[in-house]
C-alpha atoms as a PDB file:
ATOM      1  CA  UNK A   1       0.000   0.000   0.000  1.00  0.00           C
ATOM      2  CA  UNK A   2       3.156   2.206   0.632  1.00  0.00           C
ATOM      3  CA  UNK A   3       4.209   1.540  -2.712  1.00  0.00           C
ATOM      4  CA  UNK A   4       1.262   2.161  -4.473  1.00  0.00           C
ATOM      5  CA  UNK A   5       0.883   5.977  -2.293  1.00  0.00           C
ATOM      6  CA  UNK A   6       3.996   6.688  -3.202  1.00  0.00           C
ATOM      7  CA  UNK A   7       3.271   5.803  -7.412  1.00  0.00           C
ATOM      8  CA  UNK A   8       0.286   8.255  -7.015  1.00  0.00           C
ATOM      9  CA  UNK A   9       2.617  10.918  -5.130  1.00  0.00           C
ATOM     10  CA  UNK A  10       5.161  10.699  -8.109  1.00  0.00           C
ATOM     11  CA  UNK A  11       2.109  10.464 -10.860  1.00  0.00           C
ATOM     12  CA  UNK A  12       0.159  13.425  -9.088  1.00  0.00           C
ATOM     13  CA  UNK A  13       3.488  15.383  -9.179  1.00  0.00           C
ATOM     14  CA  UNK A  14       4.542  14.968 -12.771  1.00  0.00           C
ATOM     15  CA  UNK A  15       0.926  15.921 -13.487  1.00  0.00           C
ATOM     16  CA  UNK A  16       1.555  19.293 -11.888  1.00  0.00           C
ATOM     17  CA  UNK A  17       4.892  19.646 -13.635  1.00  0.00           C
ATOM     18  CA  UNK A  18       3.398  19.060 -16.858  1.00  0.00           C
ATOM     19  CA  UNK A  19       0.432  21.759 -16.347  1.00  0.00           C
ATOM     20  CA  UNK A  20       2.605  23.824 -15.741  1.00  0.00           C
ATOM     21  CA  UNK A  21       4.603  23.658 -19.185  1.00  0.00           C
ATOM     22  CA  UNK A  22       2.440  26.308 -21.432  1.00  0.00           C
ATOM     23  CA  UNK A  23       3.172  27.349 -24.535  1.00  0.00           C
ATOM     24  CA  UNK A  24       3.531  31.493 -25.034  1.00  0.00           C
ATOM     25  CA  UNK A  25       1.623  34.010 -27.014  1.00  0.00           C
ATOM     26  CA  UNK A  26       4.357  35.617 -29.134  1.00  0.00           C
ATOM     27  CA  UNK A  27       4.590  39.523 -29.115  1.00  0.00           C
ATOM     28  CA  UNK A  28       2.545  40.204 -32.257  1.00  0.00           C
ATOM     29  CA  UNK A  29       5.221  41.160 -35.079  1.00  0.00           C
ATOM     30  CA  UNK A  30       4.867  43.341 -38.138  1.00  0.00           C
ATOM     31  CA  UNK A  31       4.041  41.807 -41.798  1.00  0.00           C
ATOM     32  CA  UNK A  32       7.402  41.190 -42.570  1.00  0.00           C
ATOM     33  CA  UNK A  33       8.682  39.738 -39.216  1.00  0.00           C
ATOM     34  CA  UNK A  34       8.189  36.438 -38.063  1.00  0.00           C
ATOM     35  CA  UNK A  35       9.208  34.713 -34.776  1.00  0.00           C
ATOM     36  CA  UNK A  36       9.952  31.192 -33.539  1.00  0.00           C
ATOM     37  CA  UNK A  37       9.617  30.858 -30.041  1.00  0.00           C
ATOM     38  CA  UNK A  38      11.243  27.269 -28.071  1.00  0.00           C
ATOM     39  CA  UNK A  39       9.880  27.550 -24.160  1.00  0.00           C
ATOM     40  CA  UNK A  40      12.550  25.433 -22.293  1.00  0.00           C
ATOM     41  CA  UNK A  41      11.364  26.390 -18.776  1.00  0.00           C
ATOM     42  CA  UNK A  42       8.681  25.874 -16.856  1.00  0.00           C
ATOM     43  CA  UNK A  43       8.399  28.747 -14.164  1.00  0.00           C
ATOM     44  CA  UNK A  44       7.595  31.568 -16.359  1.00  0.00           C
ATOM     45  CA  UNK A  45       5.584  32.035 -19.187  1.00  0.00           C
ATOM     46  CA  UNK A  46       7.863  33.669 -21.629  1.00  0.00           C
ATOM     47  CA  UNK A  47       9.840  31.528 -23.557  1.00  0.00           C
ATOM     48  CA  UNK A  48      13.873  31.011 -23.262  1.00  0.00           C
ATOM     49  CA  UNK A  49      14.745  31.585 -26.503  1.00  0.00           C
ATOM     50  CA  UNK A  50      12.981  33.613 -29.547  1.00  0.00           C
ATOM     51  CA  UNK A  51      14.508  33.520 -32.989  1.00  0.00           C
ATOM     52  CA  UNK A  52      12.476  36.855 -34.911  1.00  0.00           C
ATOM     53  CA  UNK A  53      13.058  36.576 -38.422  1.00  0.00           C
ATOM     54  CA  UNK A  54      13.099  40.247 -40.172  1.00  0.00           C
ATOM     55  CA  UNK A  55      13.045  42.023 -43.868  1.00  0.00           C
ATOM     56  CA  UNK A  56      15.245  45.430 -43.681  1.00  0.00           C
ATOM     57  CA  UNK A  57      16.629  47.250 -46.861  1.00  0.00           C
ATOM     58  CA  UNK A  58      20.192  47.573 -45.734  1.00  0.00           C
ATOM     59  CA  UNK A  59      22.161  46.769 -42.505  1.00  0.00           C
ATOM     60  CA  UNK A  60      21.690  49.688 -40.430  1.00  0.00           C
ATOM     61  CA  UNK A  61      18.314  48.924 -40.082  1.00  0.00           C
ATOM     62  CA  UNK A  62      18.798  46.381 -37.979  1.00  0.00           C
ATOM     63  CA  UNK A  63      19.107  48.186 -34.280  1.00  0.00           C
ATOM     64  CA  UNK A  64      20.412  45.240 -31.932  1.00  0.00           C
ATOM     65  CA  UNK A  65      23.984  43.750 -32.401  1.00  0.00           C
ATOM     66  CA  UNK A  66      25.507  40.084 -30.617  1.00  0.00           C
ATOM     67  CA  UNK A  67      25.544  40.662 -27.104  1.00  0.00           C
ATOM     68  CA  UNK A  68      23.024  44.003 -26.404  1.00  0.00           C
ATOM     69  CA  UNK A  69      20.856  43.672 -23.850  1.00  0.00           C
ATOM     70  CA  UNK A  70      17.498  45.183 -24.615  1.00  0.00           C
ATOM     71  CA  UNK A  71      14.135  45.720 -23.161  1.00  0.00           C
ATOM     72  CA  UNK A  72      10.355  44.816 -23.675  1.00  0.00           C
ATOM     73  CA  UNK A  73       9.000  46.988 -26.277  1.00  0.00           C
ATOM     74  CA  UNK A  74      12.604  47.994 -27.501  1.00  0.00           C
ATOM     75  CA  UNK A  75      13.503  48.160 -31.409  1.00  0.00           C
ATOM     76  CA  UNK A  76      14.613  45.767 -33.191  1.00  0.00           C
ATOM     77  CA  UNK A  77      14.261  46.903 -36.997  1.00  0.00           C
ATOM     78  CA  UNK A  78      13.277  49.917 -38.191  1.00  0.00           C
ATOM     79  CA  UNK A  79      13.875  51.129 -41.825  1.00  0.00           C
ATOM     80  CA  UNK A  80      14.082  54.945 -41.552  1.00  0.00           C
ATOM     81  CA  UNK A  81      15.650  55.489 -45.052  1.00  0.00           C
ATOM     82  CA  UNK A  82      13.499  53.325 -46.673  1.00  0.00           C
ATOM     83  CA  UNK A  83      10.081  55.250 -44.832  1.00  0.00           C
ATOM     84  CA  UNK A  84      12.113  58.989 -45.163  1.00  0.00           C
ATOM     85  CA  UNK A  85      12.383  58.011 -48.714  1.00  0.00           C
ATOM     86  CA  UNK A  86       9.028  57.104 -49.518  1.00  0.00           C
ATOM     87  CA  UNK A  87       7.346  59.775 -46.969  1.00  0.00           C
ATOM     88  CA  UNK A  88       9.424  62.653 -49.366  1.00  0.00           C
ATOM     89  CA  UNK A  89       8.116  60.860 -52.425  1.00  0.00           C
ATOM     90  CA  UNK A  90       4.477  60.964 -50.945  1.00  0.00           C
ATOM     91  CA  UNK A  91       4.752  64.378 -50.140  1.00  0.00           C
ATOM     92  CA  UNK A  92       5.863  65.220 -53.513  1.00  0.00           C
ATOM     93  CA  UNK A  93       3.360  62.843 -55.149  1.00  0.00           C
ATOM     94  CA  UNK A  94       0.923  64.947 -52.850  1.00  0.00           C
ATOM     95  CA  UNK A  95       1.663  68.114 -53.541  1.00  0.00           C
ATOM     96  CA  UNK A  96       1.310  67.521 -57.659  1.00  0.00           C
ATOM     97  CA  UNK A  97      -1.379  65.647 -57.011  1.00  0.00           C
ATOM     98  CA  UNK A  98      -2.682  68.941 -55.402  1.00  0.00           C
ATOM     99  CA  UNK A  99      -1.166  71.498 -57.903  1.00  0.00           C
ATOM    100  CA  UNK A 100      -2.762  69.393 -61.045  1.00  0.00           C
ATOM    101  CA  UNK A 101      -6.438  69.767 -59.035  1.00  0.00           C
ATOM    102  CA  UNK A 102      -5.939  73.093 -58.301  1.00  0.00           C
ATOM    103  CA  UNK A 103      -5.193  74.165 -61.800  1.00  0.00           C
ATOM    104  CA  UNK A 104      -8.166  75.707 -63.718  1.00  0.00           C
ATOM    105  CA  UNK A 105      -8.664  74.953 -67.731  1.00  0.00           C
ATOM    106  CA  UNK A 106     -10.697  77.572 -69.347  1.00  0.00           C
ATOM    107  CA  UNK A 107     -12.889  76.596 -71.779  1.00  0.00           C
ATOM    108  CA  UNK A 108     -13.096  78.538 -74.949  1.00  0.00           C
ATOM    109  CA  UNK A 109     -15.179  81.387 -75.370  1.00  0.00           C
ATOM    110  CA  UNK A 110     -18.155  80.717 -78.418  1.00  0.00           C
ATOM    111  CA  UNK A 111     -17.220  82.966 -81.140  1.00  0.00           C
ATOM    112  CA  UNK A 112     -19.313  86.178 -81.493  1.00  0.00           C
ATOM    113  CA  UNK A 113     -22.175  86.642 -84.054  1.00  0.00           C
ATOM    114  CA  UNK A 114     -20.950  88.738 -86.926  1.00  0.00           C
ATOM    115  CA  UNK A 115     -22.502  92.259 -86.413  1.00  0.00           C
ATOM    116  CA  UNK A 116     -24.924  93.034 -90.186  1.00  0.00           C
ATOM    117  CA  UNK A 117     -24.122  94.953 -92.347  1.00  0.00           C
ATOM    118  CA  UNK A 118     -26.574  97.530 -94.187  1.00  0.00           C
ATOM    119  CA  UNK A 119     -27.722  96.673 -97.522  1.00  0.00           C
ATOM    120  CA  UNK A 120     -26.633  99.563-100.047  1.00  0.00           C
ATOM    121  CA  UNK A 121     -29.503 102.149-100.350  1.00  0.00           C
ATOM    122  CA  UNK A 122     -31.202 102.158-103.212  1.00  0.00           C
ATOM    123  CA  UNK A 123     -29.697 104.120-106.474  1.00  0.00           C
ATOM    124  CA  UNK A 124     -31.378 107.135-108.537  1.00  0.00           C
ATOM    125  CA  UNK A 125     -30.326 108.655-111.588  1.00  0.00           C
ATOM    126  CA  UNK A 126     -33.161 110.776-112.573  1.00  0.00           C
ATOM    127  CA  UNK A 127     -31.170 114.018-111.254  1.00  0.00           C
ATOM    128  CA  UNK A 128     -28.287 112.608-113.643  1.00  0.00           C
ATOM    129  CA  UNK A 129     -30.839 112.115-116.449  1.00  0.00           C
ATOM    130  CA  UNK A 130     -32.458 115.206-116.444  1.00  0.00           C
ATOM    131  CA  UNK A 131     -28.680 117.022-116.347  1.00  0.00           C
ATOM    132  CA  UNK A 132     -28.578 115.253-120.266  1.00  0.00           C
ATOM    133  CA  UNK A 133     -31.758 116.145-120.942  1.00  0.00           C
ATOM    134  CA  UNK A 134     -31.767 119.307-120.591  1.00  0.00           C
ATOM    135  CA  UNK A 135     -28.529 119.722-122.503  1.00  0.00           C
ATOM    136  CA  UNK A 136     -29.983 117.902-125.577  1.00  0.00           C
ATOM    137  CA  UNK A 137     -32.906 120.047-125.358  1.00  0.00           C
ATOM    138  CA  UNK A 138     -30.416 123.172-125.176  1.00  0.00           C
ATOM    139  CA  UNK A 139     -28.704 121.510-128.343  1.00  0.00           C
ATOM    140  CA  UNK A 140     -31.402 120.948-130.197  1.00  0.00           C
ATOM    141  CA  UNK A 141     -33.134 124.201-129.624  1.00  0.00           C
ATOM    142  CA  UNK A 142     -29.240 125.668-130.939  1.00  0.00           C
ATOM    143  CA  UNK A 143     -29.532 123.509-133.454  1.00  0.00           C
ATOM    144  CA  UNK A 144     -32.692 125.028-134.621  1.00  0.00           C
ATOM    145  CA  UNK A 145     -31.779 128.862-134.158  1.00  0.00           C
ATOM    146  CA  UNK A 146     -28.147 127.699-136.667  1.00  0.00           C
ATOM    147  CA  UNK A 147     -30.563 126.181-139.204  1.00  0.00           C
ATOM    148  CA  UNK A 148     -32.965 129.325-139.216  1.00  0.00           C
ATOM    149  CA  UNK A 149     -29.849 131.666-139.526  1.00  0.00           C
ATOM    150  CA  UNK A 150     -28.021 129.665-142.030  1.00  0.00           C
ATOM    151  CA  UNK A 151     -31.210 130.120-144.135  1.00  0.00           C
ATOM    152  CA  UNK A 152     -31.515 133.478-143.215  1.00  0.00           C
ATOM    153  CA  UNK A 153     -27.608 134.401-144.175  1.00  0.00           C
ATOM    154  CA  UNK A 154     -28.524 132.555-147.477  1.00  0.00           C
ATOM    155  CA  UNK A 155     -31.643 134.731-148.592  1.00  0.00           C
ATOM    156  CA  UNK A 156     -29.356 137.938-147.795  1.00  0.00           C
ATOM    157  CA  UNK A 157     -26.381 136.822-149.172  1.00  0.00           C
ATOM    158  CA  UNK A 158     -28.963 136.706-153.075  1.00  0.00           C
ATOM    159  CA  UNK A 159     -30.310 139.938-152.018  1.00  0.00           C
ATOM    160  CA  UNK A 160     -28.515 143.135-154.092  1.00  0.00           C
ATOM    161  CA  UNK A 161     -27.613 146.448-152.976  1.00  0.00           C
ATOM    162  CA  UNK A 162     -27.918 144.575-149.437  1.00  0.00           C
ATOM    163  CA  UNK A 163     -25.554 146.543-146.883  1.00  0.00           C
ATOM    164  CA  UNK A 164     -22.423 144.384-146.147  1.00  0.00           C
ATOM    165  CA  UNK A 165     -22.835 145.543-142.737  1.00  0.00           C
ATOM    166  CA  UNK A 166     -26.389 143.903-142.020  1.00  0.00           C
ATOM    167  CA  UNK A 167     -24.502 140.491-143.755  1.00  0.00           C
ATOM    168  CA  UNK A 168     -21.509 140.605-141.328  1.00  0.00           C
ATOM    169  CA  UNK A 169     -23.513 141.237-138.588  1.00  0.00           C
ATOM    170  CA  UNK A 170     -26.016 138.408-139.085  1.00  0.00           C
ATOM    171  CA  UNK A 171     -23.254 136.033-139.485  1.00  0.00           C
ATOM    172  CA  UNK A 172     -21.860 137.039-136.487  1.00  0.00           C
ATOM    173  CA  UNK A 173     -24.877 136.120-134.811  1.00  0.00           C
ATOM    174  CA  UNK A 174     -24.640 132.252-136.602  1.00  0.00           C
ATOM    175  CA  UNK A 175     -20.665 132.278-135.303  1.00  0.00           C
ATOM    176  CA  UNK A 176     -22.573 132.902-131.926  1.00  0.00           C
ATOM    177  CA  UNK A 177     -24.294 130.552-132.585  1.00  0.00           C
ATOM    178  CA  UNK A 178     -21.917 127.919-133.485  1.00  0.00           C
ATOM    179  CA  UNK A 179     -20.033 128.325-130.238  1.00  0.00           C
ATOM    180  CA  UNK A 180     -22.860 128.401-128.262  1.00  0.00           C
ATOM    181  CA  UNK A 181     -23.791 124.909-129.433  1.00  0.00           C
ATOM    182  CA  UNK A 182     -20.598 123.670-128.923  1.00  0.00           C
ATOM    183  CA  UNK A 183     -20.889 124.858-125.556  1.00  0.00           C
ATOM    184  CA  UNK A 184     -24.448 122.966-125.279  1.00  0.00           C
ATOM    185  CA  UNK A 185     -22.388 119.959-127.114  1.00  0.00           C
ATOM    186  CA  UNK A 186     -19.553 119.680-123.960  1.00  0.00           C
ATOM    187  CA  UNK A 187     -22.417 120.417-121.608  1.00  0.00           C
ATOM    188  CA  UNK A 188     -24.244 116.862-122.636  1.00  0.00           C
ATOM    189  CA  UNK A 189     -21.244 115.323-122.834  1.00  0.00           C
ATOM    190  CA  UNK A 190     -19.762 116.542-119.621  1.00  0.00           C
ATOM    191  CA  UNK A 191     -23.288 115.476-117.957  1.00  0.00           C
ATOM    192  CA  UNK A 192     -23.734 111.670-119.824  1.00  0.00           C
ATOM    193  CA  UNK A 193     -20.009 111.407-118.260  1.00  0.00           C
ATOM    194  CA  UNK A 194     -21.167 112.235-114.960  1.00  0.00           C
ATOM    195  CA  UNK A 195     -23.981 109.945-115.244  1.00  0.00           C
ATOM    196  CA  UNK A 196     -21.452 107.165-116.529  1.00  0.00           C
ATOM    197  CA  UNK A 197     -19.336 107.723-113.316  1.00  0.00           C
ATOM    198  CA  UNK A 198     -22.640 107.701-110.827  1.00  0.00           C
ATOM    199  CA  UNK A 199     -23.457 103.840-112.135  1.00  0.00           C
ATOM    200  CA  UNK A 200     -19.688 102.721-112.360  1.00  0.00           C
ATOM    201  CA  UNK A 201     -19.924 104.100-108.497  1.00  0.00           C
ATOM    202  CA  UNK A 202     -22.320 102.158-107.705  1.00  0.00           C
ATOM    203  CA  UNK A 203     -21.206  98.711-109.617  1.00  0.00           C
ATOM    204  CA  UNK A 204     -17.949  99.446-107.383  1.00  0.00           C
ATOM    205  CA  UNK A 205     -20.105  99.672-104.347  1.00  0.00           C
ATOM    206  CA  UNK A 206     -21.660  96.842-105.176  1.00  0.00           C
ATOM    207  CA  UNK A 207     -18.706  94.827-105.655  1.00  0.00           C
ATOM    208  CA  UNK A 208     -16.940  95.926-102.685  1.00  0.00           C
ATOM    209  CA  UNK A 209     -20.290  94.416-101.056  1.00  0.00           C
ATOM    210  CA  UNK A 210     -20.581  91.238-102.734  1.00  0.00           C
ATOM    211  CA  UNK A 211     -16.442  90.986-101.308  1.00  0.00           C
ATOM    212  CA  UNK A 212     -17.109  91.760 -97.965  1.00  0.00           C
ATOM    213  CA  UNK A 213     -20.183  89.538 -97.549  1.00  0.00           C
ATOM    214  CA  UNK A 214     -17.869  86.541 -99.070  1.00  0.00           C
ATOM    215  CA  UNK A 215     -15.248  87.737 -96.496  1.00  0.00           C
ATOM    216  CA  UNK A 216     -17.679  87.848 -93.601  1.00  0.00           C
ATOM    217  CA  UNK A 217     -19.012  84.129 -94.364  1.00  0.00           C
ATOM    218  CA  UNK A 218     -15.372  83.382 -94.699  1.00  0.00           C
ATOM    219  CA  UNK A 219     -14.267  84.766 -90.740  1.00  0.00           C
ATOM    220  CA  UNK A 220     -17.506  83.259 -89.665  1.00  0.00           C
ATOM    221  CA  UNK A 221     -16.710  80.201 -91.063  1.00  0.00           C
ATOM    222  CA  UNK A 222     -12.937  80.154 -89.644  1.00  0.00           C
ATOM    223  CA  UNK A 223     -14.310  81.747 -86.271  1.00  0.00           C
ATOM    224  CA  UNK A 224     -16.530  78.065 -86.137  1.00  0.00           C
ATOM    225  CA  UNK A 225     -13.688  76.122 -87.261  1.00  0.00           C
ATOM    226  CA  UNK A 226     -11.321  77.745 -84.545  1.00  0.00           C
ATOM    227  CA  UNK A 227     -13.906  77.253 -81.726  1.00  0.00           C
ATOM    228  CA  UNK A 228     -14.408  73.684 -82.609  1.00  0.00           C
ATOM    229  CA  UNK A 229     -10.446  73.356 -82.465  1.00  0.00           C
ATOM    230  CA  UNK A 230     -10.123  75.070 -79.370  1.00  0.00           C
ATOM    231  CA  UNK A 231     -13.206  72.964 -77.632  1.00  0.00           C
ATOM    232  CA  UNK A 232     -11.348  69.883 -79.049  1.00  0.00           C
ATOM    233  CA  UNK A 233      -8.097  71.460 -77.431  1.00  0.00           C
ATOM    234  CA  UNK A 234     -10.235  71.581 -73.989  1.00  0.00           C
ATOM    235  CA  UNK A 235     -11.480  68.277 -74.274  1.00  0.00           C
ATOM    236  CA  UNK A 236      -8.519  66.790 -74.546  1.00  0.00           C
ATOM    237  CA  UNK A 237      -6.754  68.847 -71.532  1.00  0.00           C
ATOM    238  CA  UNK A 238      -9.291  67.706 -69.127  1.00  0.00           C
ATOM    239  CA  UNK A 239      -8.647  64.006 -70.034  1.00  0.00           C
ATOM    240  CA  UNK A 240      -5.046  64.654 -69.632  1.00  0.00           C
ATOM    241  CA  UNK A 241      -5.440  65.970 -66.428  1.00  0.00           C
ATOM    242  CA  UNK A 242      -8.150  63.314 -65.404  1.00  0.00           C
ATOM    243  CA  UNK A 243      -5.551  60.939 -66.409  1.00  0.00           C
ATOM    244  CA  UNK A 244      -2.388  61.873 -64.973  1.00  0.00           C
ATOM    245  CA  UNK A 245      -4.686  63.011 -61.674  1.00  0.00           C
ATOM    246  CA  UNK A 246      -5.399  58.640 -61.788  1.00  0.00           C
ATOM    247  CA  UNK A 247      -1.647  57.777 -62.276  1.00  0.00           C
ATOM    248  CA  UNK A 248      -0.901  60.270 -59.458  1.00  0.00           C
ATOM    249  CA  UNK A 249      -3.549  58.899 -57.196  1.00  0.00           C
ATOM    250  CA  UNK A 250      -2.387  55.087 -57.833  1.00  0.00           C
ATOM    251  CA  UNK A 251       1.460  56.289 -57.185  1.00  0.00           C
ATOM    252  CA  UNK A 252       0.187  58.011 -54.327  1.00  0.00           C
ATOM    253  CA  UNK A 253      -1.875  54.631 -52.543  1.00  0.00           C
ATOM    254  CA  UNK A 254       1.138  52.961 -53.785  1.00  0.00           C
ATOM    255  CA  UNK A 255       3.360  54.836 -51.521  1.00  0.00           C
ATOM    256  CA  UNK A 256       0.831  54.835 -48.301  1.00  0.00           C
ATOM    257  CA  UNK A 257       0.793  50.907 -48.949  1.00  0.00           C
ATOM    258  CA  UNK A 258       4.965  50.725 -48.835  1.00  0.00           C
ATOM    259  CA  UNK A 259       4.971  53.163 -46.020  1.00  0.00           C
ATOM    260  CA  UNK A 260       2.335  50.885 -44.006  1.00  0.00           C
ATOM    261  CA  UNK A 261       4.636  47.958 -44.146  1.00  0.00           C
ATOM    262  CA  UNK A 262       7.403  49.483 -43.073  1.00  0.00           C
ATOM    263  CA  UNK A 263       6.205  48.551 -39.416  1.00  0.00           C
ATOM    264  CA  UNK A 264       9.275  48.949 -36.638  1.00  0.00           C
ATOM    265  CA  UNK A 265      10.042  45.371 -35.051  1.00  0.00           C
ATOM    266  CA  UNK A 266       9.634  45.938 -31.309  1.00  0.00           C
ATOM    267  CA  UNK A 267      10.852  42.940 -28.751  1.00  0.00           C
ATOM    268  CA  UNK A 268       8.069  41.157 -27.270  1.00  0.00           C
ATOM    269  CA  UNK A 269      10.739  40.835 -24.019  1.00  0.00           C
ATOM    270  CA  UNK A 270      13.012  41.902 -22.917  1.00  0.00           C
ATOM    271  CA  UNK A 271      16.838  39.914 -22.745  1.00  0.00           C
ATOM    272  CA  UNK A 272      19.859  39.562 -24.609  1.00  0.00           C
ATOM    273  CA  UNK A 273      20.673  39.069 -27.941  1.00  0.00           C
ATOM    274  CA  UNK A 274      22.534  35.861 -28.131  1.00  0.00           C
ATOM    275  CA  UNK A 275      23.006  35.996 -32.157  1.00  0.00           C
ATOM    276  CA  UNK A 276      22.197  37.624 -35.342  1.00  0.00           C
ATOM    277  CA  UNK A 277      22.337  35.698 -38.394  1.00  0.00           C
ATOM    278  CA  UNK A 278      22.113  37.310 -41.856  1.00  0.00           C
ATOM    279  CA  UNK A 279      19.784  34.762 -43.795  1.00  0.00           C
ATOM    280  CA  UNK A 280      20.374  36.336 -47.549  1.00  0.00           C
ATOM    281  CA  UNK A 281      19.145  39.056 -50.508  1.00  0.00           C
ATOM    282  CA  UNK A 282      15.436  38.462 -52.025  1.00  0.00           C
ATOM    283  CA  UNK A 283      15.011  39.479 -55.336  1.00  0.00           C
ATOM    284  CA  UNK A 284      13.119  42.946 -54.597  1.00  0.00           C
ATOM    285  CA  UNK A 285      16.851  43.571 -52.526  1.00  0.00           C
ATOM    286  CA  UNK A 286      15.585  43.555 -49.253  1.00  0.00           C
ATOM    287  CA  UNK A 287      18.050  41.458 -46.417  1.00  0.00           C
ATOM    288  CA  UNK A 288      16.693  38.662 -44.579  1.00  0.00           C
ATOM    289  CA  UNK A 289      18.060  38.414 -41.053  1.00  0.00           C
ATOM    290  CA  UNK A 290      17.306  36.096 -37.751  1.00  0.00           C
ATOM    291  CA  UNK A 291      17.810  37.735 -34.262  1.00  0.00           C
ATOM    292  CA  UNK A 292      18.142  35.009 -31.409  1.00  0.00           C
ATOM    293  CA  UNK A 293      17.161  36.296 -28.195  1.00  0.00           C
ATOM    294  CA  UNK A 294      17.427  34.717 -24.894  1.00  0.00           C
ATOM    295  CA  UNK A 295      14.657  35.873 -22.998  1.00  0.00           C
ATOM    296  CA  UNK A 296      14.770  36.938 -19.426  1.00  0.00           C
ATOM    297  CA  UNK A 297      12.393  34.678 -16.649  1.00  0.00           C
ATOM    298  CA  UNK A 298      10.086  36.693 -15.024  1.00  0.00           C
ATOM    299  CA  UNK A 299      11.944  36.006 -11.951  1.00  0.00           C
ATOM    300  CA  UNK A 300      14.906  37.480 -13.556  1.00  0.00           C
ATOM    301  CA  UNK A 301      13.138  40.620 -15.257  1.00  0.00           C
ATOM    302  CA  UNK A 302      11.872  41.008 -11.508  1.00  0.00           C
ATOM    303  CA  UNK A 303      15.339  40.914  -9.720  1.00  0.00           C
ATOM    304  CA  UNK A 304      16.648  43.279 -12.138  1.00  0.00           C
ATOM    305  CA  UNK A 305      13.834  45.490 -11.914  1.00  0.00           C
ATOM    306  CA  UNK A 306      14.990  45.803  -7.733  1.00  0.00           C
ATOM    307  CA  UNK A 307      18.118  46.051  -8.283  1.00  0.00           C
ATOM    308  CA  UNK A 308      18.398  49.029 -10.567  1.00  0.00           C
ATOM    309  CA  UNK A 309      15.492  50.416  -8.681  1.00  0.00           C
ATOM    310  CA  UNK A 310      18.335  50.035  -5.454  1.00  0.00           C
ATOM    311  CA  UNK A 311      21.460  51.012  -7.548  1.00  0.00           C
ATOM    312  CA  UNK A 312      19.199  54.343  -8.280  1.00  0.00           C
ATOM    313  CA  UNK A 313      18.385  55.350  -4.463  1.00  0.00           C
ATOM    314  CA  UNK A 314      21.564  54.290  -3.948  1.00  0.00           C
ATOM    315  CA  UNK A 315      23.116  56.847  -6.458  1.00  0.00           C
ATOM    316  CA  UNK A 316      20.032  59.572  -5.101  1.00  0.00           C
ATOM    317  CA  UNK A 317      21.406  59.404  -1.625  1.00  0.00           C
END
C-alpha cells in the first residue's frame, strides 16, 4: 500500500509539472517579421529563446547587435531610409497631385455673331438724267436757231444792194451761234459722263459688297472652325489631367501601402541578444536576417527590476 501511495505521489506530481509547461503568445510582429519561439522552462511564461526573423533594406536597419541587452517593447528593426524616402516621395506625389487639381482649364469662349451689315440704299439717276436732258434740249433748240440763220444768211447773201454791214452782222450772230452749241455739245457730254461715273460708283459699291459679304461668311466660317479646335483642345486637356490626376492617385496609394509595411520590429521581451544571423538578398533587394534572443524569466526581469530600482536610491542618496 506504501508503494502504491507513493506511485500516485510521483504520478500526481509529474501531473503538476506538466500543467505547468504552457506554450507562449508571441509579441505580435509586423508583416514582414516572423518569430519562432522554443519555451525550455517551466516557471515563467515567456519563452527562453525567440529567434524573430526580419526584412530590412540595408544593414543599419537592424538596431540590436551580438551581445546588447534590450528591453520589452525595444527596437529591433526599423527602416528609416526606406520610410524617409518614400514619406518625401508621398509628399511630392501629394503636392502635384494637389497642384494638377488646383489648376483651372478655361474653356473657350463661343465665337461672337458677326454684327450686319446695311444693304446699299437704293440708287437714282433721274437728277443725272435730267442734267442730259436738258442739254440735248439746249442743243437741239441751238440747233434750230443755226438752221434758221443759215437760211436766213442765205436769202441775204442773193439779195442786191444789201448793206455788207447787215450780212456781217447776221453772221456774227450764226458764229454765236456755233459756239454756243458747242458749248451745249460739252455740256451733254460733260453730264452723260457724270452719269457714266454715278453707275460705275455704284457697280464698285456693289462689288466691294458682294467681297465683304464673301469675307464675312469666310471669318464666320474660320471663327466656327477655330472654336471647334479650341473645344477639341479643352477636351482633350481635361482628359489629360483626369488621367495623370489617376496615375498620381495610384502612385500616391502605392506609396501609403509601402509606407504601411514598413512597421518597426519591437521585442516582445526583454533579454539579450545571443546571435544575429544574416539569412540572404530576395530578389526585390531587401536582407533577410534572424535575431536570437534569450529571454529573461520573469523572476529574472523582476530581480533586475529591484536592483536598478536600489542602484538608483543608492546613487540619489
Amino acid at each position: 500500500m506504501k508503494r502504491v501511495s507513493k506511485l500516485v505521489v510521483y504520478g500526481l506530481i509529474t501531473a503538476a509539472i506538466a500543467f505547468t509547461i504552457i506554450s507562449t503568445n508571441i509579441y505580435p510582429l509586423p508583416s514582414w517579421a516572423t518569430a519562432i519561439a522554443q519555451v525550455t522552462q517551466t516557471e515563467t511564461t515567456s519563452p527562453k529563446r525567440l529567434n524573430i526573423t526580419v526584412n530590412v533594406t540595408e544593414p543599419d536597419d537592424l538596431k540590436v547587435s551580438e551581445g546588447e541587452q534590450i528591453a520589452k517593447g525595444e527596437i529591433i528593426a526599423d527602416r528609416e531610409r526606406e520610410r524617409t524616402r518614400l514619406t518625401a516621395q508621398q509628399k511630392q506625389l501629394q503636392l502635384s497631385l494637389d497642384r494638377l487639381k488646383a489648376a483651372s482649364i478655361t474653356p473657350p469662349a463661343a465665337p461672337q455673331a458677326v454684327p450686319t451689315v446695311m444693304a446699299l440704299p437704293p440708287v437714282s439717276y433721274l437728277e443725272h438724267e435730267a442734267a442730259v436732258e436738258k442739254t440735248k434740249s439746249a442743243i437741239a433748240s441751238i440747233e434750230s436757231e443755226l438752221e434758221l440763220k443759215q437760211q436766213e444768211i442765205n436769202y441775204l447773201s442773193g439779195v442786191k444792194n444789201l448793206d455788207p454791214i447787215i450780212l456781217e452782222h447776221e453772221q456774227a450772230k450764226l458764229k454765236q451761234l456755233k459756239q454756243e452749241h458747242t458749248a451745249a455739245v460739252r455740256d451733254y457730254q460733260l453730264a452723260m459722263g457724270k452719269m457714266q461715273t454715278a453707275k460705275d460708283s455704284r457697280k464698285y459699291q456693289e462689288y466691294q459688297a458682294s467681297i465683304n459679304s464673301a469675307r464675312r461668311v469666310e471669318e464666320m466660317n474660320q471663327a466656327r472652325l477655330n472654336y471647334q479646335r479650341q473645344l477639341a483642345e479643352y477636351e482633350q486637356r481635361l482628359t489629360d489631367r483626369e488621367f495623370q490626376v489617376t496615375q498620381l492617385q495610384e502612385k500616391l496609394n502605392e506609396i501609403e501601402n509601402a509606407i504601411a509595411t514598413l512597421s518597426v520590429v519591437k521585442s516582445p521581451y526583454a533579454g539579450t541578444v545571443r546571435r544575429v544571423n544574416w539569412l540572404g538578398q530576395s530578389p526585390d533587394g531587401s536582407l533577410t536576417a534572424e535575431v536570437t534572443l534569450m529571454v529573461e524569466s520573469d523572476r529574472e526581469a523582476e530581480r533586475k527590476r529591484r536592483r536598478e530600482q536600489r542602484n538608483s536610491l543608492s546613487q540619489q542618496q
